[in-house]
N, C-alpha and C. Protein backbone atom coordinates (compact mmCIF):
# COMPACT_ATOMS: atom_id res chain seq x y z
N UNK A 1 0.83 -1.18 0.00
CA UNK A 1 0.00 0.00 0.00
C UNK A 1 0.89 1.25 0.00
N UNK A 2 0.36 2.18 -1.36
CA UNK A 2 1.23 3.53 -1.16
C UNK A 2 0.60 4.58 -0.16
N UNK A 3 1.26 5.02 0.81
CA UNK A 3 0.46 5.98 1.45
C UNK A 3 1.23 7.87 0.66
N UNK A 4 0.33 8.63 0.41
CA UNK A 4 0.43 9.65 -0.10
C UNK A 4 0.41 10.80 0.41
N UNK A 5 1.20 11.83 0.84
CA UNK A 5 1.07 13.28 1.79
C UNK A 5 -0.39 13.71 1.84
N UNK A 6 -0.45 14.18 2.96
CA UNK A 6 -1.71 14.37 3.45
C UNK A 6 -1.67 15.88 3.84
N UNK A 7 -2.56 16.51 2.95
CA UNK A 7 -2.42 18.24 2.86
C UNK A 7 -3.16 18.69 4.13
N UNK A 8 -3.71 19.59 5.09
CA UNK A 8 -4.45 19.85 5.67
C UNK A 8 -4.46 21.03 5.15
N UNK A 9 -5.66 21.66 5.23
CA UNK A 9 -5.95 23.54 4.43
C UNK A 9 -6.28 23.99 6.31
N UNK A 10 -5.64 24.84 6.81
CA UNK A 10 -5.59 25.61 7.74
C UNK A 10 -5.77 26.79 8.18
N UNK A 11 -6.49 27.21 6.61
CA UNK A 11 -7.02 28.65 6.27
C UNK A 11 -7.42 29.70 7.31
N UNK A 12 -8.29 29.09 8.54
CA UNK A 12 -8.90 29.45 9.46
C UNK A 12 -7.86 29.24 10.60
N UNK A 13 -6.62 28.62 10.90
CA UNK A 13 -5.69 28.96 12.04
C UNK A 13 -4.43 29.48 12.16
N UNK A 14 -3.61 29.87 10.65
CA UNK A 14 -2.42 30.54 10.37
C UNK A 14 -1.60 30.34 11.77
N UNK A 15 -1.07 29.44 11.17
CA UNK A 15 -0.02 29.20 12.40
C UNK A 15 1.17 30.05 12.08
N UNK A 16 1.78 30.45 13.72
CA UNK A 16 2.89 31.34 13.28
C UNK A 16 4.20 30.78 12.88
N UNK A 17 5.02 31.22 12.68
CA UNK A 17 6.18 30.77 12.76
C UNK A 17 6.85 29.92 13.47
N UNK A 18 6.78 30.42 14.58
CA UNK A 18 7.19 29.53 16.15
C UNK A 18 6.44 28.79 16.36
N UNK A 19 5.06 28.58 16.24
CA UNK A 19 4.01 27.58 16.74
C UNK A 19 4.04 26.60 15.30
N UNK A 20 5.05 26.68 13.95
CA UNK A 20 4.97 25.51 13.08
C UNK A 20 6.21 24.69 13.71
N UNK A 21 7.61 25.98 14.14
CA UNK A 21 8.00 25.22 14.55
C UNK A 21 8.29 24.22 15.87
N UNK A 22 7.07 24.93 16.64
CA UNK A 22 7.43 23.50 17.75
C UNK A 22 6.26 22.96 17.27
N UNK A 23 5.39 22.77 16.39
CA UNK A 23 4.32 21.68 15.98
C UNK A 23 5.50 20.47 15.64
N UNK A 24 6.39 21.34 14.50
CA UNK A 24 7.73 20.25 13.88
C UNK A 24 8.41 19.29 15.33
N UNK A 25 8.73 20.05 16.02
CA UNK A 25 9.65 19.54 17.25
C UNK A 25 8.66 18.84 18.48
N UNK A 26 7.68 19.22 18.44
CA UNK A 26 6.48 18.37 19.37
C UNK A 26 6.51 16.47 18.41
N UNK A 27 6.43 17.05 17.11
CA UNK A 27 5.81 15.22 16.42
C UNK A 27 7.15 15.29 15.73
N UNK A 28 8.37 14.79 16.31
CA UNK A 28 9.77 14.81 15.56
C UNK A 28 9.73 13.33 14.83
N UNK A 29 8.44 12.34 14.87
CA UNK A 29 8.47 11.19 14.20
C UNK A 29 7.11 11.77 12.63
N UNK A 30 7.03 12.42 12.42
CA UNK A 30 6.26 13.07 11.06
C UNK A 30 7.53 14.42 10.57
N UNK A 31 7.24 13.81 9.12
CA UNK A 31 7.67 15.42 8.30
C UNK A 31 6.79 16.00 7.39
N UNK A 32 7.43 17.25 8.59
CA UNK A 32 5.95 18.17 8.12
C UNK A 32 6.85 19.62 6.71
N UNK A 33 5.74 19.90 6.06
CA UNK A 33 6.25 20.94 5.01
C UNK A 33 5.10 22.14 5.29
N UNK A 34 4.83 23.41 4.99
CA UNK A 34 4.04 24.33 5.13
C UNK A 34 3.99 24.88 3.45
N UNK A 35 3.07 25.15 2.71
CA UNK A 35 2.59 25.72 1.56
C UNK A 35 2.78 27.02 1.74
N UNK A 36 2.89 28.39 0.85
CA UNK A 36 2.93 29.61 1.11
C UNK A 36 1.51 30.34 1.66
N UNK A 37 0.72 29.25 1.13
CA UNK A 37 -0.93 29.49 1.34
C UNK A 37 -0.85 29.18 3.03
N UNK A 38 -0.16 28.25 3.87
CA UNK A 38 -0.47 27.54 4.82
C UNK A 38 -1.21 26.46 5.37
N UNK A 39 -0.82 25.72 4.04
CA UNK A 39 -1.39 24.09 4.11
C UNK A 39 -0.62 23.25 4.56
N UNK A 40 -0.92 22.76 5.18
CA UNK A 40 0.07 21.76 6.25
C UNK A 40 0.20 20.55 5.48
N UNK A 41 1.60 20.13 5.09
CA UNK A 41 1.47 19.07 3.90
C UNK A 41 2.62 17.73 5.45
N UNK A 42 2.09 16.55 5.73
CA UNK A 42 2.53 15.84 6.43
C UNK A 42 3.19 14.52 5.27
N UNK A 43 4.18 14.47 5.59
CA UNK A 43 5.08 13.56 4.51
C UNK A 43 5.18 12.24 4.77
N UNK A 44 4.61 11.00 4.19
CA UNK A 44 4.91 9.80 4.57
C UNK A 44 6.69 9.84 4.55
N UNK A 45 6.79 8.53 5.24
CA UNK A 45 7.96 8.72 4.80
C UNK A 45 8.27 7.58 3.60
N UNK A 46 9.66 7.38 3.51
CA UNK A 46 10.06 6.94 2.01
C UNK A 46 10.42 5.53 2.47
N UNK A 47 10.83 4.71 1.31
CA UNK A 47 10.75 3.30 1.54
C UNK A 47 12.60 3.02 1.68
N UNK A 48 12.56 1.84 1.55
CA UNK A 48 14.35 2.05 1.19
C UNK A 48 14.75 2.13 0.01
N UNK A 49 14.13 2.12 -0.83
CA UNK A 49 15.07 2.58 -2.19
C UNK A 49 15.07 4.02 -2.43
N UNK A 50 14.39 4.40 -1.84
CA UNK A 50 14.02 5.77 -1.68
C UNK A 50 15.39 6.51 -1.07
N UNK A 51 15.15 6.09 0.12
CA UNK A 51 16.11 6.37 0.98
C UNK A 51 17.89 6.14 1.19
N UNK A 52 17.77 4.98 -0.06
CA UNK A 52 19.00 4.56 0.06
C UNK A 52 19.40 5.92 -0.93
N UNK A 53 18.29 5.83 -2.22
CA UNK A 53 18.79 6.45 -3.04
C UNK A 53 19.35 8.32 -2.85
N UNK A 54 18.40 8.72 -1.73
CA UNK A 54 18.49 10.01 -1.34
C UNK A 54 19.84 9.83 -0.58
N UNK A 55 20.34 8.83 0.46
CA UNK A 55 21.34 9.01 0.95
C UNK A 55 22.67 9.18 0.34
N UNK A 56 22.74 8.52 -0.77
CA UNK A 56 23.87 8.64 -1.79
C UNK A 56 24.04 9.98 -2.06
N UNK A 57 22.61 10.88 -2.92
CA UNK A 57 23.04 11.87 -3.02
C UNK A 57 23.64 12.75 -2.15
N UNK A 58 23.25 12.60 -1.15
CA UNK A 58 23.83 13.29 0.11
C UNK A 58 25.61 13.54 0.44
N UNK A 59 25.84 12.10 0.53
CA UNK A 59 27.02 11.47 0.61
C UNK A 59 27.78 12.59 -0.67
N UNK A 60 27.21 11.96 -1.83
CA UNK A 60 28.14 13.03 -2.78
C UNK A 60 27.86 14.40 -2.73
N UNK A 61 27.09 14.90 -2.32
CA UNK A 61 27.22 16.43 -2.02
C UNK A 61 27.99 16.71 -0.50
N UNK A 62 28.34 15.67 0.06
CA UNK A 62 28.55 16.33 1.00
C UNK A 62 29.92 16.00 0.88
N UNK A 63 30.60 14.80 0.09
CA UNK A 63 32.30 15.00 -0.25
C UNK A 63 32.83 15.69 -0.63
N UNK A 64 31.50 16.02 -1.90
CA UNK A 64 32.52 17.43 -2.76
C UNK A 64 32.76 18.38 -1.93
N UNK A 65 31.31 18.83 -1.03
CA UNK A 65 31.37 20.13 -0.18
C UNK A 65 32.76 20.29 0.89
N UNK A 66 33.08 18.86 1.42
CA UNK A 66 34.11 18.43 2.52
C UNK A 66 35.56 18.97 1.81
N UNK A 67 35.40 18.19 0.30
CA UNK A 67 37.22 19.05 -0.67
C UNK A 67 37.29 20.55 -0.54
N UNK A 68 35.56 21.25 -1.33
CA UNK A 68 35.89 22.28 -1.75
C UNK A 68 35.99 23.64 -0.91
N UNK A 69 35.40 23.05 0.43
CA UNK A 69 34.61 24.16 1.58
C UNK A 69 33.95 24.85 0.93
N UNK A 70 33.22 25.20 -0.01
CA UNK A 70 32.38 26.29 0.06
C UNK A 70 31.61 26.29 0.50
N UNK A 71 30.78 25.87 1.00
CA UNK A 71 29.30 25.84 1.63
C UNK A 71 29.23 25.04 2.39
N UNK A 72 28.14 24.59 2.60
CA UNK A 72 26.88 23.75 3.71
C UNK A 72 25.94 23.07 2.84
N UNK A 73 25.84 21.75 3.43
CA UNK A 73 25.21 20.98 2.58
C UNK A 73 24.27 20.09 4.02
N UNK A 74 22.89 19.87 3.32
CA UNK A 74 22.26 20.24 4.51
C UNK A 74 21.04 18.55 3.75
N UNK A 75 20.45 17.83 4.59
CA UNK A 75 19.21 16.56 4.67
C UNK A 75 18.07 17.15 3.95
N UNK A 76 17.00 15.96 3.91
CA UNK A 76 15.72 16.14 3.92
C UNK A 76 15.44 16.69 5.04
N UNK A 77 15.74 16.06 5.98
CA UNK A 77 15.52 16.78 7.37
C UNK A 77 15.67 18.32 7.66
N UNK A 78 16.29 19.02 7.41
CA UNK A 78 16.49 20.57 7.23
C UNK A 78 14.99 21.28 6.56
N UNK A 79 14.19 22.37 7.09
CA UNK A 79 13.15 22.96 7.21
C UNK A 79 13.56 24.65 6.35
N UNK A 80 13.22 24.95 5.18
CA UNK A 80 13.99 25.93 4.86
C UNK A 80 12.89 26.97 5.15
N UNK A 81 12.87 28.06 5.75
CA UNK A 81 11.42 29.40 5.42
C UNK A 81 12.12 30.25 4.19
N UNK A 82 10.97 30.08 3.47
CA UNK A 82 11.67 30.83 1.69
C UNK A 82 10.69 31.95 2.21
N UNK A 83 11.07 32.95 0.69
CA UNK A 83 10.79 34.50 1.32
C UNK A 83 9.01 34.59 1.03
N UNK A 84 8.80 33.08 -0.02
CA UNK A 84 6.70 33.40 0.02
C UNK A 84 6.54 32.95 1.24
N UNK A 85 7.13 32.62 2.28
CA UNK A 85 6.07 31.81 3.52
C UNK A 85 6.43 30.53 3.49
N UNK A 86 6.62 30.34 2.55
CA UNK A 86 6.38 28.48 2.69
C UNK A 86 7.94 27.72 3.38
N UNK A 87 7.54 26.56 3.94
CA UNK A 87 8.44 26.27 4.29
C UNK A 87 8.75 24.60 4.14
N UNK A 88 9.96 24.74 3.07
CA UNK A 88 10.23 23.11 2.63
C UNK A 88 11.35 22.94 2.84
N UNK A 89 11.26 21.32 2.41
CA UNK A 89 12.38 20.19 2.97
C UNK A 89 12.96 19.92 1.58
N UNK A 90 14.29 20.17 0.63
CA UNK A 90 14.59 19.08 -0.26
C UNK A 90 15.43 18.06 0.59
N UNK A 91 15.25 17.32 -0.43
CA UNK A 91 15.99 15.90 0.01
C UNK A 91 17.10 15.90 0.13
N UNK A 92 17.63 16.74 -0.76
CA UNK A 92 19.24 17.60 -0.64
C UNK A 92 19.33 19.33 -0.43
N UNK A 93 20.24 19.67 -0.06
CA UNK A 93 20.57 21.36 -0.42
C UNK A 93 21.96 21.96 0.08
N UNK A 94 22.08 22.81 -0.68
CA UNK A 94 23.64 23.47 -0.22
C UNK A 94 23.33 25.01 -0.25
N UNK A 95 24.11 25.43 0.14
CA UNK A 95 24.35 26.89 0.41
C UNK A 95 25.77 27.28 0.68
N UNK A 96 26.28 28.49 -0.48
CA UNK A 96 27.35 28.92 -0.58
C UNK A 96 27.83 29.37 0.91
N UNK A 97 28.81 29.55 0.97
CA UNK A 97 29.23 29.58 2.54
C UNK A 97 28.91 30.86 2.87
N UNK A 98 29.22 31.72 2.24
CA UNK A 98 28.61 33.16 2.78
C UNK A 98 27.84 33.74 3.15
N UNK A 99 26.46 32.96 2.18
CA UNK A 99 25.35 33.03 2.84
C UNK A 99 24.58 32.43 3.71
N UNK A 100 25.29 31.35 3.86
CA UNK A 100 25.03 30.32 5.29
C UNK A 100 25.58 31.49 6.50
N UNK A 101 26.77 31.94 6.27
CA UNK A 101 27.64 32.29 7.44
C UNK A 101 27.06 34.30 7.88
N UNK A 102 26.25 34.71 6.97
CA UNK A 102 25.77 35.65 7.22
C UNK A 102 24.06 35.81 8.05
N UNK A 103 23.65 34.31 8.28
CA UNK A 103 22.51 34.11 9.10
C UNK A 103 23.12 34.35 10.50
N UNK A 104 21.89 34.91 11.57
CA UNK A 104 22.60 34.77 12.92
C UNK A 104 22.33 33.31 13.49
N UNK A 105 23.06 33.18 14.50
CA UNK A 105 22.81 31.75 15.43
C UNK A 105 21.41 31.23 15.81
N UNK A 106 20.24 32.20 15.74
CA UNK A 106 19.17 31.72 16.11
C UNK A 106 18.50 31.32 14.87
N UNK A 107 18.45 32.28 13.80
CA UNK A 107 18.62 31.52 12.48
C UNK A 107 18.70 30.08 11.85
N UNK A 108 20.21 30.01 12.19
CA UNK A 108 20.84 28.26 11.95
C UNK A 108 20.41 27.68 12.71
N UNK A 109 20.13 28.12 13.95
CA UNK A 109 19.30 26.93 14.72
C UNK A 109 17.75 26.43 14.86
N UNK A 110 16.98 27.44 13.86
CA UNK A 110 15.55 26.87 13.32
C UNK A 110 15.50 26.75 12.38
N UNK A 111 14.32 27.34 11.52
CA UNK A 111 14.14 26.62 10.76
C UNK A 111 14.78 27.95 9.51
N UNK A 112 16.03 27.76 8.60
CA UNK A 112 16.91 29.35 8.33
C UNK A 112 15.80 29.99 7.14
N UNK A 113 15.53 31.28 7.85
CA UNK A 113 14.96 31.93 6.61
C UNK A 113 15.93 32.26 5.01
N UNK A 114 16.08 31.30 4.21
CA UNK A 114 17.29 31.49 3.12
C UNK A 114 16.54 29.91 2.70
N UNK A 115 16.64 30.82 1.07
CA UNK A 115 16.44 29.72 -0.31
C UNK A 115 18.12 29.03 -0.53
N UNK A 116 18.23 27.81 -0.17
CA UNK A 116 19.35 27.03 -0.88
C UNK A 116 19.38 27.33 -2.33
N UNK A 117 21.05 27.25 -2.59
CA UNK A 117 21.50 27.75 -4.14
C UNK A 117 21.23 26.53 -4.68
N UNK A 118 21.66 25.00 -4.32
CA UNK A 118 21.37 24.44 -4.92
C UNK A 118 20.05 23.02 -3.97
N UNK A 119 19.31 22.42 -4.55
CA UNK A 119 18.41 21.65 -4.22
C UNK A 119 18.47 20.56 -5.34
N UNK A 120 18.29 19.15 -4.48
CA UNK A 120 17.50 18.15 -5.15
C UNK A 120 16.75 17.13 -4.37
N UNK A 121 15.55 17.15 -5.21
CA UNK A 121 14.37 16.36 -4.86
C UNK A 121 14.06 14.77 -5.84
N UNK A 122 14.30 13.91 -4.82
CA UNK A 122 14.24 12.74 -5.54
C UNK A 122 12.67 12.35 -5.44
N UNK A 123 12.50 12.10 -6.48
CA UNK A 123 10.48 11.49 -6.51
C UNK A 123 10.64 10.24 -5.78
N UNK A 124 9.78 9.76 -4.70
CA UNK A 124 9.65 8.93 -4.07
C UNK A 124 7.87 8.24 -5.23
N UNK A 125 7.71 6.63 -4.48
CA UNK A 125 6.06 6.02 -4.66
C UNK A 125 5.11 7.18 -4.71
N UNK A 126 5.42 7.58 -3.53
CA UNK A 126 4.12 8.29 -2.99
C UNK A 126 3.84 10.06 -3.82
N UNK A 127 5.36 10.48 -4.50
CA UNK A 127 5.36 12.16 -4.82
C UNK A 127 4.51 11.99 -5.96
N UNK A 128 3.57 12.90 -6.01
CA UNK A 128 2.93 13.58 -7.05
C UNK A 128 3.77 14.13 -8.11
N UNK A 129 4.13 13.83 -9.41
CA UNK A 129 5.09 14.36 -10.30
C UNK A 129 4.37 16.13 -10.53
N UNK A 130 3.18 15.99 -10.64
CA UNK A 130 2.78 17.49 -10.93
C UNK A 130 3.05 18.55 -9.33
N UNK A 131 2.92 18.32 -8.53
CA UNK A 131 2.92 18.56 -7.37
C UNK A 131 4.87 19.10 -7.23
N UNK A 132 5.55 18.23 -7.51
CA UNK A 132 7.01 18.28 -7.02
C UNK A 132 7.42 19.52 -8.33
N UNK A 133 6.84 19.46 -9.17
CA UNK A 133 7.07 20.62 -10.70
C UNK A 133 6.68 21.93 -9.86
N UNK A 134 5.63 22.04 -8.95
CA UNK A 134 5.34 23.06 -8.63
C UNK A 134 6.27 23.57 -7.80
N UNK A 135 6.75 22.57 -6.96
CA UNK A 135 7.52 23.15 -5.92
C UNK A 135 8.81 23.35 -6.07
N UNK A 136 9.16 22.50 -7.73
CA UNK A 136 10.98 22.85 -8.02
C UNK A 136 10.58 24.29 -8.35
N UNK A 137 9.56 25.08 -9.40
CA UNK A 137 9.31 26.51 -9.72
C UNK A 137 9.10 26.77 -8.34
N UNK A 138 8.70 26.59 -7.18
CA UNK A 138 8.58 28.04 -6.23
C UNK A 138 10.12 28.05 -5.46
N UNK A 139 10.99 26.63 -5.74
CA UNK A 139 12.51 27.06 -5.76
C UNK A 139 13.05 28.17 -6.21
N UNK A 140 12.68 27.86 -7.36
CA UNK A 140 13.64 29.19 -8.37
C UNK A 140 13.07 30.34 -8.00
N UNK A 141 11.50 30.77 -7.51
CA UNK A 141 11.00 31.69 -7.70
C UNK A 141 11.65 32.01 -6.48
N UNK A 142 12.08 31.81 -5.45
CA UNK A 142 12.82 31.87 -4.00
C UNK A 142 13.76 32.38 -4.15
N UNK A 143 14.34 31.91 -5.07
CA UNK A 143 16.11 32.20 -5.50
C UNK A 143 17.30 30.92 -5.46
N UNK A 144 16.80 29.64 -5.50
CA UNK A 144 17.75 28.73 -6.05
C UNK A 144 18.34 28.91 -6.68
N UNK A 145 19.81 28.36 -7.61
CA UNK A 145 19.90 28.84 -9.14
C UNK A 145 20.06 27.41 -9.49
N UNK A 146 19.76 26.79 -9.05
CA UNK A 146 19.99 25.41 -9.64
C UNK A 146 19.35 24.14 -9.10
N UNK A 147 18.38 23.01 -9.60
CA UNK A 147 18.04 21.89 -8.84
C UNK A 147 18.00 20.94 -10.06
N UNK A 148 17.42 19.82 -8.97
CA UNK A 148 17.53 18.40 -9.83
C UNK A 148 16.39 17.87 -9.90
N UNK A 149 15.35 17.40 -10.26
CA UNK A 149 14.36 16.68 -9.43
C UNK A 149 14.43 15.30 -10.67
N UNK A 150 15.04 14.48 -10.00
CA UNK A 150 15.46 12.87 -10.17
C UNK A 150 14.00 12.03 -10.13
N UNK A 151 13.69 11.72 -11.23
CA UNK A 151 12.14 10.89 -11.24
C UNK A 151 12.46 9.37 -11.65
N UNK A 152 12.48 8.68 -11.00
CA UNK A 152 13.30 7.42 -11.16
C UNK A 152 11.95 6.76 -11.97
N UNK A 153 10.56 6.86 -11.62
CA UNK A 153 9.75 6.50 -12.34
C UNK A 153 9.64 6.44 -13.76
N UNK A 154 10.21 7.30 -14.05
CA UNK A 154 10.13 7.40 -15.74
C UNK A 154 11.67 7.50 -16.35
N UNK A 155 12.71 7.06 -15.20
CA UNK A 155 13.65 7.15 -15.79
C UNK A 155 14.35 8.66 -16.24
N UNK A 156 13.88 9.77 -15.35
CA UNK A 156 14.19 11.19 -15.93
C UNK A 156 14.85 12.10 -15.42
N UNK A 157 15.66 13.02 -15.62
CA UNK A 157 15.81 13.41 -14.62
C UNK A 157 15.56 15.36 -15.32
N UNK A 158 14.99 16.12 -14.58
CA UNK A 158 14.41 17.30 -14.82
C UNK A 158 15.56 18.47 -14.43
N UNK A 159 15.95 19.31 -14.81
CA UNK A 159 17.44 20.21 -14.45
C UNK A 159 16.73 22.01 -14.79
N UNK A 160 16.65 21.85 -13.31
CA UNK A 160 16.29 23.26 -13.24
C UNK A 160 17.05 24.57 -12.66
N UNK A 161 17.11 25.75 -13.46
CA UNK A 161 17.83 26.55 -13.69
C UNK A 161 17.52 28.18 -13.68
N UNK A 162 18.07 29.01 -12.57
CA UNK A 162 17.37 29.94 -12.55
C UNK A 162 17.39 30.73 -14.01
N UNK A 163 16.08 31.55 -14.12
CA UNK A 163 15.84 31.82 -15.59
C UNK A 163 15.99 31.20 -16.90
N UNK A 164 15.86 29.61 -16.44
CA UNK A 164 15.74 29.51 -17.60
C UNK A 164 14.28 28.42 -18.02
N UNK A 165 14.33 27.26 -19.48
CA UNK A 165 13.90 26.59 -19.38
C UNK A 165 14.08 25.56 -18.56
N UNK A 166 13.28 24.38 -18.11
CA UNK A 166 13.48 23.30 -17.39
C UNK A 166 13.93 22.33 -18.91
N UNK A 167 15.25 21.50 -18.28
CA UNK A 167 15.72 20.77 -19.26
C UNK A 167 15.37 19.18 -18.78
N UNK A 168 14.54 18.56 -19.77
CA UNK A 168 14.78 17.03 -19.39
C UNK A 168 15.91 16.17 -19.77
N UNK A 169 16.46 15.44 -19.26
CA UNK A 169 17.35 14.11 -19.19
C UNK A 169 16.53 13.25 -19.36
N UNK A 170 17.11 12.14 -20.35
CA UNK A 170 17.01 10.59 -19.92
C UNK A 170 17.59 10.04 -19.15
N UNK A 171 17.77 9.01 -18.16
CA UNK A 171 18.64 8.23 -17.75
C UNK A 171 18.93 6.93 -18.05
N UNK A 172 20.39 6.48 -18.22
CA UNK A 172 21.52 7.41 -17.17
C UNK A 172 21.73 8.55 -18.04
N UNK A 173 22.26 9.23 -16.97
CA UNK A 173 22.94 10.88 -17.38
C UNK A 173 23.90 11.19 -16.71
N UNK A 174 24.96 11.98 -17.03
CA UNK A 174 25.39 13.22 -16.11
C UNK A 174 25.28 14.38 -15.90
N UNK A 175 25.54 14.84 -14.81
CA UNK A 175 25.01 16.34 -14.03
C UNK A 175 25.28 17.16 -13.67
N UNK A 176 25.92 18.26 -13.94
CA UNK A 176 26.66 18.86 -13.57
C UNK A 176 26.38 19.88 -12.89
N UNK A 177 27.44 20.37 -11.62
CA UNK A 177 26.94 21.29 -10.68
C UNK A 177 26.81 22.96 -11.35
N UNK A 178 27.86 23.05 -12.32
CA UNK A 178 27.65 23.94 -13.03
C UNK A 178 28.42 25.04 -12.55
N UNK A 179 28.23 26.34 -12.26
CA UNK A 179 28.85 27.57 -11.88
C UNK A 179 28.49 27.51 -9.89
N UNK A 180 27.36 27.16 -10.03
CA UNK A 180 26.86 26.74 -8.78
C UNK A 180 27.66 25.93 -7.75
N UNK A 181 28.15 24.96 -8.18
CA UNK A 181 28.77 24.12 -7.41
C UNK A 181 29.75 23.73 -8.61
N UNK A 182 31.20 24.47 -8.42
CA UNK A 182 32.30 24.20 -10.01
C UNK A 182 32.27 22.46 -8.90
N UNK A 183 33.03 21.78 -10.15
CA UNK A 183 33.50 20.51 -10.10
C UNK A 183 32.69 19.52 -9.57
N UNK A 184 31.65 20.27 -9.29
CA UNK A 184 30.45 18.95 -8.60
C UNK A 184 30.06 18.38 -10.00
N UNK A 185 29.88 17.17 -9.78
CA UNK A 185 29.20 16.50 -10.96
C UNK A 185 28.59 14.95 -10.30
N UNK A 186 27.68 14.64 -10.88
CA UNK A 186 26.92 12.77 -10.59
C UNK A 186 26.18 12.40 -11.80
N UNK A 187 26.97 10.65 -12.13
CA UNK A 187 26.31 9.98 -13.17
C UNK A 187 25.07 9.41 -12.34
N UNK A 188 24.07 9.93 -13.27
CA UNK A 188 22.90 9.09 -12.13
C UNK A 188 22.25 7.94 -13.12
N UNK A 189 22.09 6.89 -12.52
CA UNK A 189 22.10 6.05 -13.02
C UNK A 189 20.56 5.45 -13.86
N UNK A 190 20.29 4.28 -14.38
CA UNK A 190 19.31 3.87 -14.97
C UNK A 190 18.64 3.25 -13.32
N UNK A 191 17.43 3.61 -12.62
CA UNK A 191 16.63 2.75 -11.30
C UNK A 191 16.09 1.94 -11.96
């Protein structure tokens, strides 16, 4: 059985800031996402291929990040507040070091108001492909300049780019981090 995120519309209780995030830190066994509207989107979680597969990416963003120091490279687990309100999780993200290092301490220690430069979102069973399109565009519209969203379902992988078109891949492919992340690169494979 696939179980599928479960939106709640909360129209009528606008939760604040502080009260999403100790809702987050009260149920630390659910992941929760917030819409710019303030729909409470609760995240099954992922299976193991899912998970294995998100962990890899991780792993390689977080070697390159370990050679090159520039940045911070940050889980699904990480809660970002972008500048519409909303507040999401990619499965990956980095942030140039400067602008990591120009948040204050109370900042880094919730949930950081700052759009990651770079993001990727791997489609799990359960992601809505139209749903995850929306949310790589309210990336960019944030100020990403670069994501991935890896659809193992169809074999694809989607390369998104601030201002530009969204480019599809077949897979396998390679990927490059681009200006964004010089020398980052991943062959991602045929799932």
């Amino acid at each position: 059985m696939v179980i599928s995120p479960l939106t709640l519309k909360l129209d009528t209780v606008h939760l604040t800031d502080e009260q999403f995030y100790q809702l987050c830190q009260n149920n630390r066994e659910f992941q929760f996402e917030r819409t710019s509207t303030g729909e409470l989107i609760i995240m099954p979680p992922v299976g193991g291929e899912s998970g294995n597969r998100e962990a890899d990416l991780i792993i390689d963003l977080g070697i390159w990040n370990r050679q090159t120091r520039l940045g911070y490279t940050f889980s699904s687990s990480t809660i970002f507040k972008l500048p519409n309100g909303a507040d999401r999780s990619p499965d990956a993200a980095w942030i140039k070091k400067e602008r990591w290092e120009a948040l204050t301490p109370e900042q880094k220690c919730k949930f950081p108001p700052i759009a990651p430069d770079f993001i990727i979102e791997l489609r799990s069973a359960t992601d809505d492909l139209e749903t995850l399109r929306q949310k790589m565009q309210e990336y960019l519209d944030a100020g990403v300049k670069l994501g991935w969203l890896i659809n193992p379902q169809q074999q694809q992988v989607e390369v998104y780019r601030l201002g530009q078109d969204v480019e599809l891949r077949n897979l396998p492919t390679a990927l490059s981090g681009e200006d964004v992340l010089p020398g980052f690169g991943l062959s991602i494979p045929l799932y």
